[in-house]
Protein backbone atom coordinates (compact mmCIF):
# COMPACT_ATOMS: atom_id res chain seq x y z
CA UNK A 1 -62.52 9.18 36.41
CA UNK A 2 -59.24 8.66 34.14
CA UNK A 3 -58.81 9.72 31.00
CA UNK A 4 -56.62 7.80 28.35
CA UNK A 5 -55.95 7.88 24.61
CA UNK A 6 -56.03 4.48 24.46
CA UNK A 7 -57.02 1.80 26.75
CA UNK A 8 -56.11 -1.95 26.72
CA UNK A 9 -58.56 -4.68 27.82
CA UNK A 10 -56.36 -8.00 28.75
CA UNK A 11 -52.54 -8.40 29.59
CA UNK A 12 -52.12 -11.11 27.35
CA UNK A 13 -49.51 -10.92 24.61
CA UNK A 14 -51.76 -8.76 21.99
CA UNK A 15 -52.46 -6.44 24.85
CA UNK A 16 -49.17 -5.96 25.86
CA UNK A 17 -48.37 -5.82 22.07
CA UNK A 18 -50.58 -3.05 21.22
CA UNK A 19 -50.14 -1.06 24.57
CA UNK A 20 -46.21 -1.47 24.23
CA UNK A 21 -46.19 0.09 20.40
CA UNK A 22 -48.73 2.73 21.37
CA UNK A 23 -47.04 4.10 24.25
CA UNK A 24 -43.23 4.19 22.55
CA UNK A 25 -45.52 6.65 20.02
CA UNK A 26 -46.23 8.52 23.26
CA UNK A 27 -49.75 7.61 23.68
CA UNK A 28 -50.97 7.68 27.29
CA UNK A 29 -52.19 3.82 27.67
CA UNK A 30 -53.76 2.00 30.77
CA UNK A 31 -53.96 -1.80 30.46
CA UNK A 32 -56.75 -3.18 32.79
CA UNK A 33 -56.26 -6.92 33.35
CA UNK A 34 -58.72 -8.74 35.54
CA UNK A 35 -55.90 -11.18 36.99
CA UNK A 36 -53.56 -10.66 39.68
CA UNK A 37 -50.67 -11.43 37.17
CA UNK A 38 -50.28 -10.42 33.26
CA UNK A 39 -49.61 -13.21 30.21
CA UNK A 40 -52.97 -14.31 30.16
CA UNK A 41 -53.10 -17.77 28.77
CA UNK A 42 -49.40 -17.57 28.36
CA UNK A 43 -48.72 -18.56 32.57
CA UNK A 44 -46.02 -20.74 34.27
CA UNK A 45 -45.73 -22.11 37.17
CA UNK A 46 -42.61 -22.45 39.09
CA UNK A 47 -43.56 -24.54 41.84
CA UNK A 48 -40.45 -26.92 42.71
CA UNK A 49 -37.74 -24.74 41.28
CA UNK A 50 -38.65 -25.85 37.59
CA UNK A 51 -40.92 -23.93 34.90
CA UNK A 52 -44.20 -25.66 33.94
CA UNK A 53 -45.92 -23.67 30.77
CA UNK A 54 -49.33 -24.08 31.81
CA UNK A 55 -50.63 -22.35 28.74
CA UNK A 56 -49.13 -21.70 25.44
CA UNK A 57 -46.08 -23.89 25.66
CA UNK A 58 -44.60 -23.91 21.67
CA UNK A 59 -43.17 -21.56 19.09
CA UNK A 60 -44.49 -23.65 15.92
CA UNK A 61 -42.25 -23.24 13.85
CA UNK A 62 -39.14 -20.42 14.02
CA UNK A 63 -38.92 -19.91 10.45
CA UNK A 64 -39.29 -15.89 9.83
CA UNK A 65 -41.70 -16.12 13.16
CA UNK A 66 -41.23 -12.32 15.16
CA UNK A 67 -42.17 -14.29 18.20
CA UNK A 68 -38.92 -16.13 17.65
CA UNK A 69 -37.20 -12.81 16.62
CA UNK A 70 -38.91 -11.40 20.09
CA UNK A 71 -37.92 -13.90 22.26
CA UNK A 72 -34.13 -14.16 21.08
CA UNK A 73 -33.99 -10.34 21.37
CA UNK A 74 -35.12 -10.88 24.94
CA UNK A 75 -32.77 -13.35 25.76
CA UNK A 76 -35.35 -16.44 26.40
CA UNK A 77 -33.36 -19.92 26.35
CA UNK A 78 -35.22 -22.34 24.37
CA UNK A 79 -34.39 -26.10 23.76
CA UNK A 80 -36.10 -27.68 19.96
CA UNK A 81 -39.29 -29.81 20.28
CA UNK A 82 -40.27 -30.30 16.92
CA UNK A 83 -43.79 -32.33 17.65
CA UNK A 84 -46.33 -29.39 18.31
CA UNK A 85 -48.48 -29.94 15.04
CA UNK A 86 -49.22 -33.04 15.39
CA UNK A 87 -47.23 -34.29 13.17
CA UNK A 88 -47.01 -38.02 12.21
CA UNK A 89 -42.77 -38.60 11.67
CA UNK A 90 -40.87 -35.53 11.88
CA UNK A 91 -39.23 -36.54 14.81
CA UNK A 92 -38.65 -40.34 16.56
CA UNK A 93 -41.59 -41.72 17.51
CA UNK A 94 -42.83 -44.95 19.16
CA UNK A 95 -45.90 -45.81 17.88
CA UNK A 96 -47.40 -48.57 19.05
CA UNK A 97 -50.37 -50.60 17.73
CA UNK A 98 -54.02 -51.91 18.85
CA UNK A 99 -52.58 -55.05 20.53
CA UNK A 100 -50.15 -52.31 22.77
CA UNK A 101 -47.13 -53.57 21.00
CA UNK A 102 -44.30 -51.21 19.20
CA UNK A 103 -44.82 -50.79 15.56
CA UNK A 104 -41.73 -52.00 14.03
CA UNK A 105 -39.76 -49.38 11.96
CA UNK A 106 -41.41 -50.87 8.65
CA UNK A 107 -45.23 -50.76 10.07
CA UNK A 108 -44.68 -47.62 11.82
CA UNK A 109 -43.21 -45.77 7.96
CA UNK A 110 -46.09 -47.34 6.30
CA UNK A 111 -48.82 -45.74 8.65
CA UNK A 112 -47.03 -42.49 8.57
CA UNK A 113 -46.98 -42.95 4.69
CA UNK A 114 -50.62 -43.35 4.49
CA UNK A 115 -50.75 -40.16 6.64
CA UNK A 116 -48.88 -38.23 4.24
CA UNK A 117 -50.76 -39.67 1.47
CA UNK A 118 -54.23 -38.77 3.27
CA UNK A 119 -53.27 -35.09 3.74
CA UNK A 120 -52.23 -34.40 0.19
CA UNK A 121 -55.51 -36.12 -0.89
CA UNK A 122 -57.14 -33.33 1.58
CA UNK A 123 -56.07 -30.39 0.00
CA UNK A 124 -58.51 -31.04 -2.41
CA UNK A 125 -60.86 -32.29 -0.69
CA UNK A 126 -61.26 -29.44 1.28
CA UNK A 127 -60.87 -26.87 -1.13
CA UNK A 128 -64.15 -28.53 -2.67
CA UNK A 129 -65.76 -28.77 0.27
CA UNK A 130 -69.19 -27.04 0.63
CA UNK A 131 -70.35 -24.58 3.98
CA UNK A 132 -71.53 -26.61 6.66
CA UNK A 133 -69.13 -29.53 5.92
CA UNK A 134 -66.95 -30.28 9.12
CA UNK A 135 -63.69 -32.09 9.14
CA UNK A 136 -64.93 -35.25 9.62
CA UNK A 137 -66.97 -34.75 6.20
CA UNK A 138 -63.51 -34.31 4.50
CA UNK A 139 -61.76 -36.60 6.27
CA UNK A 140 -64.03 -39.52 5.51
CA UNK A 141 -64.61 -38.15 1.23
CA UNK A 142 -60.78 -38.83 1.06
CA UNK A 143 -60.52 -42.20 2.52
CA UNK A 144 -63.19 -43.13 0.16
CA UNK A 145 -61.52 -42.06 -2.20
CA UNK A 146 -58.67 -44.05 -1.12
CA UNK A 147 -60.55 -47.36 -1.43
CA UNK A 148 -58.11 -48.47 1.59
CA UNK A 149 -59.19 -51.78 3.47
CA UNK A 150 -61.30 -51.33 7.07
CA UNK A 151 -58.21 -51.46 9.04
CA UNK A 152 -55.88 -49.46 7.27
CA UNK A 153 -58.55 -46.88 7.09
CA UNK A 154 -59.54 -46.67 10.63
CA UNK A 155 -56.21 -46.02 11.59
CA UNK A 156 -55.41 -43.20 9.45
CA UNK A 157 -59.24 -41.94 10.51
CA UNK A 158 -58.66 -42.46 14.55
CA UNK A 159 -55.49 -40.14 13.33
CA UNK A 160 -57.29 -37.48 12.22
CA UNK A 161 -59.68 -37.42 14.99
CA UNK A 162 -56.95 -37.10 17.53
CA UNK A 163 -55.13 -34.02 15.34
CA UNK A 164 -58.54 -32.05 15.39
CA UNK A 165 -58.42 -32.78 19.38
CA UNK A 166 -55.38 -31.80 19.72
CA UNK A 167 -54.81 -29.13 17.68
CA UNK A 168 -58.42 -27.68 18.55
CA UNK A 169 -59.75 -29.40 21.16
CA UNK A 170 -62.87 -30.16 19.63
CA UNK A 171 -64.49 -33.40 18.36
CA UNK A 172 -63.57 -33.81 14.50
CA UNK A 173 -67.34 -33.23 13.65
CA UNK A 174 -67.64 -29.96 15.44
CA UNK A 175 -64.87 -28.40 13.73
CA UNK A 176 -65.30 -26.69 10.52
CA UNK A 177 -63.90 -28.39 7.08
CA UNK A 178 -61.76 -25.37 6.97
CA UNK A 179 -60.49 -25.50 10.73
CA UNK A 180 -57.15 -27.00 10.46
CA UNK A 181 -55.98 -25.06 7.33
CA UNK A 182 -54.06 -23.06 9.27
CA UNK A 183 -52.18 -26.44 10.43
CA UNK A 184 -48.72 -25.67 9.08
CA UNK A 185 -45.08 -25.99 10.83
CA UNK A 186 -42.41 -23.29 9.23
CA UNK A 187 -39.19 -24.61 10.59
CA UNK A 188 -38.28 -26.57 13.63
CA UNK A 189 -40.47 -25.59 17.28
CA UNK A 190 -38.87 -24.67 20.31
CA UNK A 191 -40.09 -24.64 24.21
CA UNK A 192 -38.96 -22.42 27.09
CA UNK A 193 -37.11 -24.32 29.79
CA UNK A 194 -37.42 -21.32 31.86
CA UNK A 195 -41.18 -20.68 31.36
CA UNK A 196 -42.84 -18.78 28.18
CA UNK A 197 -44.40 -16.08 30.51
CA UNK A 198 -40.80 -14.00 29.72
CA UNK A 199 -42.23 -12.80 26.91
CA UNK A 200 -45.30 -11.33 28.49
CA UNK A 201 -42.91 -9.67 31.51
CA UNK A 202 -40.26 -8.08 28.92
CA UNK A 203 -43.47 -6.43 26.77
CA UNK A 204 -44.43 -5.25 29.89
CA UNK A 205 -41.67 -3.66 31.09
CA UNK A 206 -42.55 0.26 31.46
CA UNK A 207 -46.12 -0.03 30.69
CA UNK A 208 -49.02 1.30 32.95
CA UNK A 209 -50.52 -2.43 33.90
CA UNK A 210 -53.42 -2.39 36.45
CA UNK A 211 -54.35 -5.63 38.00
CA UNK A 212 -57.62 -7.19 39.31
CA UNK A 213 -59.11 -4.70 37.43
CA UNK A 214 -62.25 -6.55 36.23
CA UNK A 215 -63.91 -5.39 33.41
CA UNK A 216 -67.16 -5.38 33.23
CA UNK A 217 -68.77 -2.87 30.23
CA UNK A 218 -67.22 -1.27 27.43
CA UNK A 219 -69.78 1.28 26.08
CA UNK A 220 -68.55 3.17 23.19
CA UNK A 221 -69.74 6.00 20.95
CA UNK A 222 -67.95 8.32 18.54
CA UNK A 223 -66.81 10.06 21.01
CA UNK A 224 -64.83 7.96 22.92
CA UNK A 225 -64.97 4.92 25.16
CA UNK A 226 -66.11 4.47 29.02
CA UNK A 227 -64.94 0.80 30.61
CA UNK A 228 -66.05 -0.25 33.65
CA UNK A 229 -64.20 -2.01 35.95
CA UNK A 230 -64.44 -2.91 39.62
CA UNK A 231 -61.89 -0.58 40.61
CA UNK A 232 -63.94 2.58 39.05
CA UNK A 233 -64.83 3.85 35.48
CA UNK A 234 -62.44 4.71 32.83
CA UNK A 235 -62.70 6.57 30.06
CA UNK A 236 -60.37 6.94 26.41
CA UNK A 237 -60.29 8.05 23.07
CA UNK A 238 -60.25 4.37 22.17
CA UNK A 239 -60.42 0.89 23.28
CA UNK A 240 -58.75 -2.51 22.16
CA UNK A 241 -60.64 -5.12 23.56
CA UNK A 242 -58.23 -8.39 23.63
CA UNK A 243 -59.97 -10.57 26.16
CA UNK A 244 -60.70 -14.52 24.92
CA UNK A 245 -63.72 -15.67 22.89
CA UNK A 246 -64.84 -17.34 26.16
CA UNK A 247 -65.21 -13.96 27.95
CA UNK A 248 -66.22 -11.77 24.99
CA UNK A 249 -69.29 -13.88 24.44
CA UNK A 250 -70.35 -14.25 27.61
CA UNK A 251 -73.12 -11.99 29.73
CA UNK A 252 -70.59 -10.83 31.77
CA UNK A 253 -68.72 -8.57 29.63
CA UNK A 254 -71.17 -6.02 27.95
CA UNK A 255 -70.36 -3.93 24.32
CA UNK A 256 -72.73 -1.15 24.25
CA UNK A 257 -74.04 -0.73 21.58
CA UNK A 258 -73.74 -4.26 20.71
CA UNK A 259 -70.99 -4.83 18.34
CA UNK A 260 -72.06 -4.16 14.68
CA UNK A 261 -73.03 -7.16 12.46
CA UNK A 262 -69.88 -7.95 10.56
CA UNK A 263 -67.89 -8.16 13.98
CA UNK A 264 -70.87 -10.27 15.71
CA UNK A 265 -71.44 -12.61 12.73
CA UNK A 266 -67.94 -13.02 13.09
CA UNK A 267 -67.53 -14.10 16.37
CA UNK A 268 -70.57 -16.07 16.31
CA UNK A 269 -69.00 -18.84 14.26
CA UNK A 270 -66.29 -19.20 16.83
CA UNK A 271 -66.49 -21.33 20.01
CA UNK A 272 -63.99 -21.88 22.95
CA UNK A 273 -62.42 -25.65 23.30
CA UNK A 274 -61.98 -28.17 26.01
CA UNK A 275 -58.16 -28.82 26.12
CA UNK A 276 -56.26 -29.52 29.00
CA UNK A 277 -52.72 -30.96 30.07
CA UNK A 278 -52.14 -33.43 32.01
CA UNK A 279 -47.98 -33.55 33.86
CA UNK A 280 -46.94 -36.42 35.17
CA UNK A 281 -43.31 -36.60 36.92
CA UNK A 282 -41.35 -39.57 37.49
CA UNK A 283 -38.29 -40.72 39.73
CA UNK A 284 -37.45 -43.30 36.92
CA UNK A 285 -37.66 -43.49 32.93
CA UNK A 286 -39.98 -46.44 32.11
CA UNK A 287 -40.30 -45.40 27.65
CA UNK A 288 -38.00 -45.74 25.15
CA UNK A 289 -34.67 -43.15 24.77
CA UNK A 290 -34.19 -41.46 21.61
CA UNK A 291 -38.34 -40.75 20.98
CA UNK A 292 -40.02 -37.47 20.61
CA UNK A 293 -43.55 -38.75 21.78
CA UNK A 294 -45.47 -41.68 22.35
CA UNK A 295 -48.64 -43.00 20.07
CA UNK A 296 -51.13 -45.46 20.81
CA UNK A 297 -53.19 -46.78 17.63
CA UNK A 298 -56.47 -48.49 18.22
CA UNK A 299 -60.04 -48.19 20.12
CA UNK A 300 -58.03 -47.97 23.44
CA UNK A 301 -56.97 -44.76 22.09
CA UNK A 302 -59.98 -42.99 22.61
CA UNK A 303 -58.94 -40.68 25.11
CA UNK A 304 -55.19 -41.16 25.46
CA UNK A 305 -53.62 -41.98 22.65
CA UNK A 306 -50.23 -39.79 22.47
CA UNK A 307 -47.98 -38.83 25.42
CA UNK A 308 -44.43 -36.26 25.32
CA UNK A 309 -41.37 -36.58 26.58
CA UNK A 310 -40.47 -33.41 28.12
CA UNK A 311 -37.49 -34.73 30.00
CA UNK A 312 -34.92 -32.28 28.28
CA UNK A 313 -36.30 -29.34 29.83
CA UNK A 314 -35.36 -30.43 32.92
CA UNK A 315 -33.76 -33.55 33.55
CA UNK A 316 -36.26 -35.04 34.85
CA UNK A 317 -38.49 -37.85 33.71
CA UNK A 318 -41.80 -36.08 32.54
CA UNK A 319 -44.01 -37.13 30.26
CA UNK A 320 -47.08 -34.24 28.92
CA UNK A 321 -50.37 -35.58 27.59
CA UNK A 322 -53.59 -33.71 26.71
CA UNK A 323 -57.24 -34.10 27.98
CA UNK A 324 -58.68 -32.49 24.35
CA UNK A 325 -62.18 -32.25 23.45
CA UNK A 326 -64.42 -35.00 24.61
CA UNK A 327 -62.22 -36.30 27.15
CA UNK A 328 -61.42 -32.85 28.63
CA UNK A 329 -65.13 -32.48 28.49
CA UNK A 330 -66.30 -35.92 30.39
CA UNK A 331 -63.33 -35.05 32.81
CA UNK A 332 -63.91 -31.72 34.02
CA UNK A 333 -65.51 -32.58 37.37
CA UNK A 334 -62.67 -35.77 37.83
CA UNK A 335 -59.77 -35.06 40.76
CA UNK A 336 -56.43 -34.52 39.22
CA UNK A 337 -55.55 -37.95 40.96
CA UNK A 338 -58.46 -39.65 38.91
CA UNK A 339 -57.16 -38.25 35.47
CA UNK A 340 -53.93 -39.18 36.40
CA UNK A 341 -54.53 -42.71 37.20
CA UNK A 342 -57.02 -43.12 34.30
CA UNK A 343 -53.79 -42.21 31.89
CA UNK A 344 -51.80 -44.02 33.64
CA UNK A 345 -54.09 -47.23 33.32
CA UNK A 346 -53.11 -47.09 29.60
CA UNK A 347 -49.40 -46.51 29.69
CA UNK A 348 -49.45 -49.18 32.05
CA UNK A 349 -50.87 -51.67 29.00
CA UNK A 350 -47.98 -49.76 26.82
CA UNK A 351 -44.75 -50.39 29.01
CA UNK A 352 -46.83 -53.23 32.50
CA UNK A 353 -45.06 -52.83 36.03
CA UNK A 354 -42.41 -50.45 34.84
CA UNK A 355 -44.69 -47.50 34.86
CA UNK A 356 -44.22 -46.71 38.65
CA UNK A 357 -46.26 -43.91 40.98
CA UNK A 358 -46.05 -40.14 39.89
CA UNK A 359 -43.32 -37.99 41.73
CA UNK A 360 -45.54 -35.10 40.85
CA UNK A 361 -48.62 -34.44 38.92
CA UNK A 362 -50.38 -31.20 37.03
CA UNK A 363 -53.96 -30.87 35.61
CA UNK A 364 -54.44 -27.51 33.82
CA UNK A 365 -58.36 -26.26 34.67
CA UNK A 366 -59.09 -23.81 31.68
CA UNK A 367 -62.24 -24.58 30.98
CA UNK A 368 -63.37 -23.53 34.99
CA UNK A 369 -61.32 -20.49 34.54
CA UNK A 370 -63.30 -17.19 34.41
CA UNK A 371 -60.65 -15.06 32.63
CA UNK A 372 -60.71 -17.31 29.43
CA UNK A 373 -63.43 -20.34 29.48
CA UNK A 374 -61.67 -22.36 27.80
CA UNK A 375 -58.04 -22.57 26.28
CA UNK A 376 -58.27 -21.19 22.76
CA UNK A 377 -61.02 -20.98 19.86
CA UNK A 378 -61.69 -22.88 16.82
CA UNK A 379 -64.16 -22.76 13.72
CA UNK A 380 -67.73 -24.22 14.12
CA UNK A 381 -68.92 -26.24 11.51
CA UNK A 382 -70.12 -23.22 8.92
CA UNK A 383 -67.89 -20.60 9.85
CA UNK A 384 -65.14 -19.48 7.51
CA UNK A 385 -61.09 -18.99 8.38
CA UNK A 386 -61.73 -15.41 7.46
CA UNK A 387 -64.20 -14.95 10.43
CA UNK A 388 -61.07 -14.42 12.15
CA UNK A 389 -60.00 -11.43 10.62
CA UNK A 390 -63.51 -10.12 10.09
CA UNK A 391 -63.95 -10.49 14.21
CA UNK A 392 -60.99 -7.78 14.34
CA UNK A 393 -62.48 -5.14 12.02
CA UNK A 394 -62.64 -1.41 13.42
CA UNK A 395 -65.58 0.38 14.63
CA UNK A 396 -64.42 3.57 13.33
CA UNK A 397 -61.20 4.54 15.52
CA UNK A 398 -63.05 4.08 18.27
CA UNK A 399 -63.74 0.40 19.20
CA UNK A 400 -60.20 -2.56 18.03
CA UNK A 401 -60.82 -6.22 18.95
CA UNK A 402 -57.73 -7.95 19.02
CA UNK A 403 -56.25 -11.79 20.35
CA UNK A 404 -55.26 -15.42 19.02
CA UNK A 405 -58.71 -15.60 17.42
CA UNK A 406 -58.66 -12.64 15.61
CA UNK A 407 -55.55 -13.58 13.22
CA UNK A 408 -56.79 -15.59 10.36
CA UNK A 409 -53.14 -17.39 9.66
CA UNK A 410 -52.12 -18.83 12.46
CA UNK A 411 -54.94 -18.85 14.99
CA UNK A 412 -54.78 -20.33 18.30
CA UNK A 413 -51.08 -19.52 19.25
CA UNK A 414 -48.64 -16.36 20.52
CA UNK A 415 -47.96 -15.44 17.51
CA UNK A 416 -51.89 -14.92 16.53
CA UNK A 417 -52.05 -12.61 19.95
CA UNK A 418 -48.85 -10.92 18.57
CA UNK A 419 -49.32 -10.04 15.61
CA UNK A 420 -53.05 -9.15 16.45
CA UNK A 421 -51.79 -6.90 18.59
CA UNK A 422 -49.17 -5.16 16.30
CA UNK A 423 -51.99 -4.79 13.78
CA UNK A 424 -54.29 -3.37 16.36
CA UNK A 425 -51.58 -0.25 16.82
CA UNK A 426 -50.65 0.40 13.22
CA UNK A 427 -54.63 0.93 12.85
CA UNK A 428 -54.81 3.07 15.50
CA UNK A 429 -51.16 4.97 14.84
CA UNK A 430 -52.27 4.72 11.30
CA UNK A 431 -48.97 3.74 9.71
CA UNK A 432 -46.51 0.93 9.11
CA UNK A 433 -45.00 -0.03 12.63
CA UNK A 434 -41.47 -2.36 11.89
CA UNK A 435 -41.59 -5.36 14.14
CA UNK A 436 -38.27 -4.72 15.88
CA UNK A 437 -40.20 -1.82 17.56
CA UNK A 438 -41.68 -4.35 19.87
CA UNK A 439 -38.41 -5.38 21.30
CA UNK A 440 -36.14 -3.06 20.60
């Protein structure tokens, strides 16, 4: 049996966070990660000479973001993508309506318009809403209160259904009124040409990282923790547990005692989502030049509705669309080949015989994967943004819970997991730890 003063539970960006801080204060810190490779659901794959992020693929927005601050100190190229919040206009789009033809520029700044004009109507919408209301609940109360005409409303509606499955992967009336406050872009968004996963291999650098170390139990008393693992039984001073909702609520992974009832209530109102991407390669560009994404408007839409152009990153013709929510759901058992040909039916509608066969294709699979269950969490209908936050609360010094869903801000992304994880060691250190002592 080991002894540590602190160990880490997941080599995920808050782990590595937390462990990295701790053990420049000369902690001793183990991190036990049940993969054969750290980053968690920050992973690339490599396979053709080119960097495919997997996972978490955005910085959303650089603007005073220490993710941003982390990855220039690291040296991490990054080329601007500003289209990661769903945004309706902030960069060219083709948008193209029900009867699969372009919107012309007029058309497509009036929809965008109503867009704008919908979300500032939310705010207060929202902010009156009552618990148990769910997004849908909002979003419909302000198009009432719009007095719009069928059409005009059912296209700002379909709209608002595909941001809460894409930013959430969850089916508008699932997600809490309050789930998408947090929806907010400071600044323009960049992507990693050369794969994300940098970040989680410079935090790691010098750290005691053991993989396939499967963690099974985390019993914990005032004394100190014991974690089991299939490699043998560790024991610490502490533990930071920073493993996904997926995991953390499942039978699998045991807290004894049971986590106390602010923690538990908590995590209760959280939930893992169906998202998946969807890569498709080309030889030959068949869209428009000069456009940021693709929209489709309509009952067509259902499924695929909005498609990226990720060519930059590579120089080759790639277009990234996302199986979220439902879809991702009523695909799960489908072959990669049968997702991809079902989304290529409906470009094929868009754009006819110039959409030719895939060079290559690439079908994430986070909902089958055991370290996570999903891709990220989101509010159920009744929960509350501060649930978050509340999930994270310290059982004594003994016992931190940290991760993208424990950061009531910016949930969902790397910099939730990061500064989860910076927050986890200034508890445990007990004082004011400057950001630049991540990277520096």
């Amino acid at each position: 049996m080991t002894h540590f003063d602190t160990l880490i539970i997941g080599a995920g960006i808050s782990g590595l966070t937390t462990a990295r801080l701790l053990a420049r204060d000369g902690q001793r810190v183990a991190v036990l990660e049940a993969r054969d490779r750290i980053g968690g659901r920050v992973h690339t794959d490599r396979e053709g000479g080119r960097a495919t992020d997997l996972g978490a693929s955005w910085i959303h927005g650089i603007t005073d973001s220490p993710v941003f601050e982390a990855a220039t100190a690291f040296g991490m190229p990054m080329v601007e993508f500003t289209v990661g919040g769903y945004q309706p206009d902030s960069r060219p789009m083709a948008y193209y309506g029900p009867d699969n033809e372009r919107l012309s520029s007029t058309a497509a700044a009036q929809f965008t318009a109503d867009i704008h004009a919908v979300d500032a109507a939310l705010v207060q919408t929202i902010a009156a809403s009552q618990e148990g209301d769910s997004y849908a609940d909002v979003v419909e109360r302000t198009l009432g209160s719009l007095r719009w005409d069928d059409a005009r409303a059912e296209r700002a509606r379909e709209y608002f259904r595909h941001r809460a499955e894409e930013q959430y992967g969850v089916w508008i009336e699932d997600l809490d009124a309050h789930g998408l406050d947090d929806d907010a872009i400071d600044g323009d968004e960049v992507v990693f040409p050369q794969g994300y996963d940098a970040l989680a291999t410079h935090l790691a650098q010098g750290l005691d990282v053991r993989l396939t170390h499967e963690v099974t139990a985390v019993r914990w008393s005032e004394s100190g923790v014991e974690v089991t693992s299939n490699r043998g039984t560790f024991t610490a001073a502490r533990a930071v547990v920073t493993v996904p909702v997926g995991v953390l609520q499942s039978t699998e992974f045991v807290i004894d005692p049971p986590l106390p009832a602010r923690n538990a209530s908590a995590l209760a109102g959280l939930r893992m989502n169906a998202f998946e991407k969807v890569f498709i390669r080309f030889t030959e560009k068949f869209w428009d030049d000069g456009v940021y994404a693709i929209r489709r408007q309509g009952p067509e839409s259902r499924w695929w509705h909005s498609w990226y152009d990720l060519t930059a990153l590579h120089g080759e013709p790639t277009l990234l669309t996302f199986a979220a929510g439902p879809c991702a759901r009523d695909t799960r058992d489908w072959s990669d080949a049968e997702i991809v040909e079902d989304v290529l039916t409906e470009l094929r509608a868009l754009y006819g015989d110039r959409v030719s066969d895939p060079a290559q294709i690439h079908v994430t699979r986070w909902q089958d994967d055991l370290w996570s269950r999903g891709s990220y969490a989101y509010m159920t209908v009744g929960s509350t943004p501060e649930d978050h936050d509340l999930l994270a609360t310290p059982v004594g010094d003994v016992l931190h819970i940290a991760g993208e869903a424990t950061w009531t801000d910016d949930p969902a992304t790397v910099t939730a997991a990061l500064m989860s994880g910076h927050r986890a060691a200034e508890r445990i250190l007990g004082r004011d730890v400057a950001f630049p002592e991540i990277w520096s």
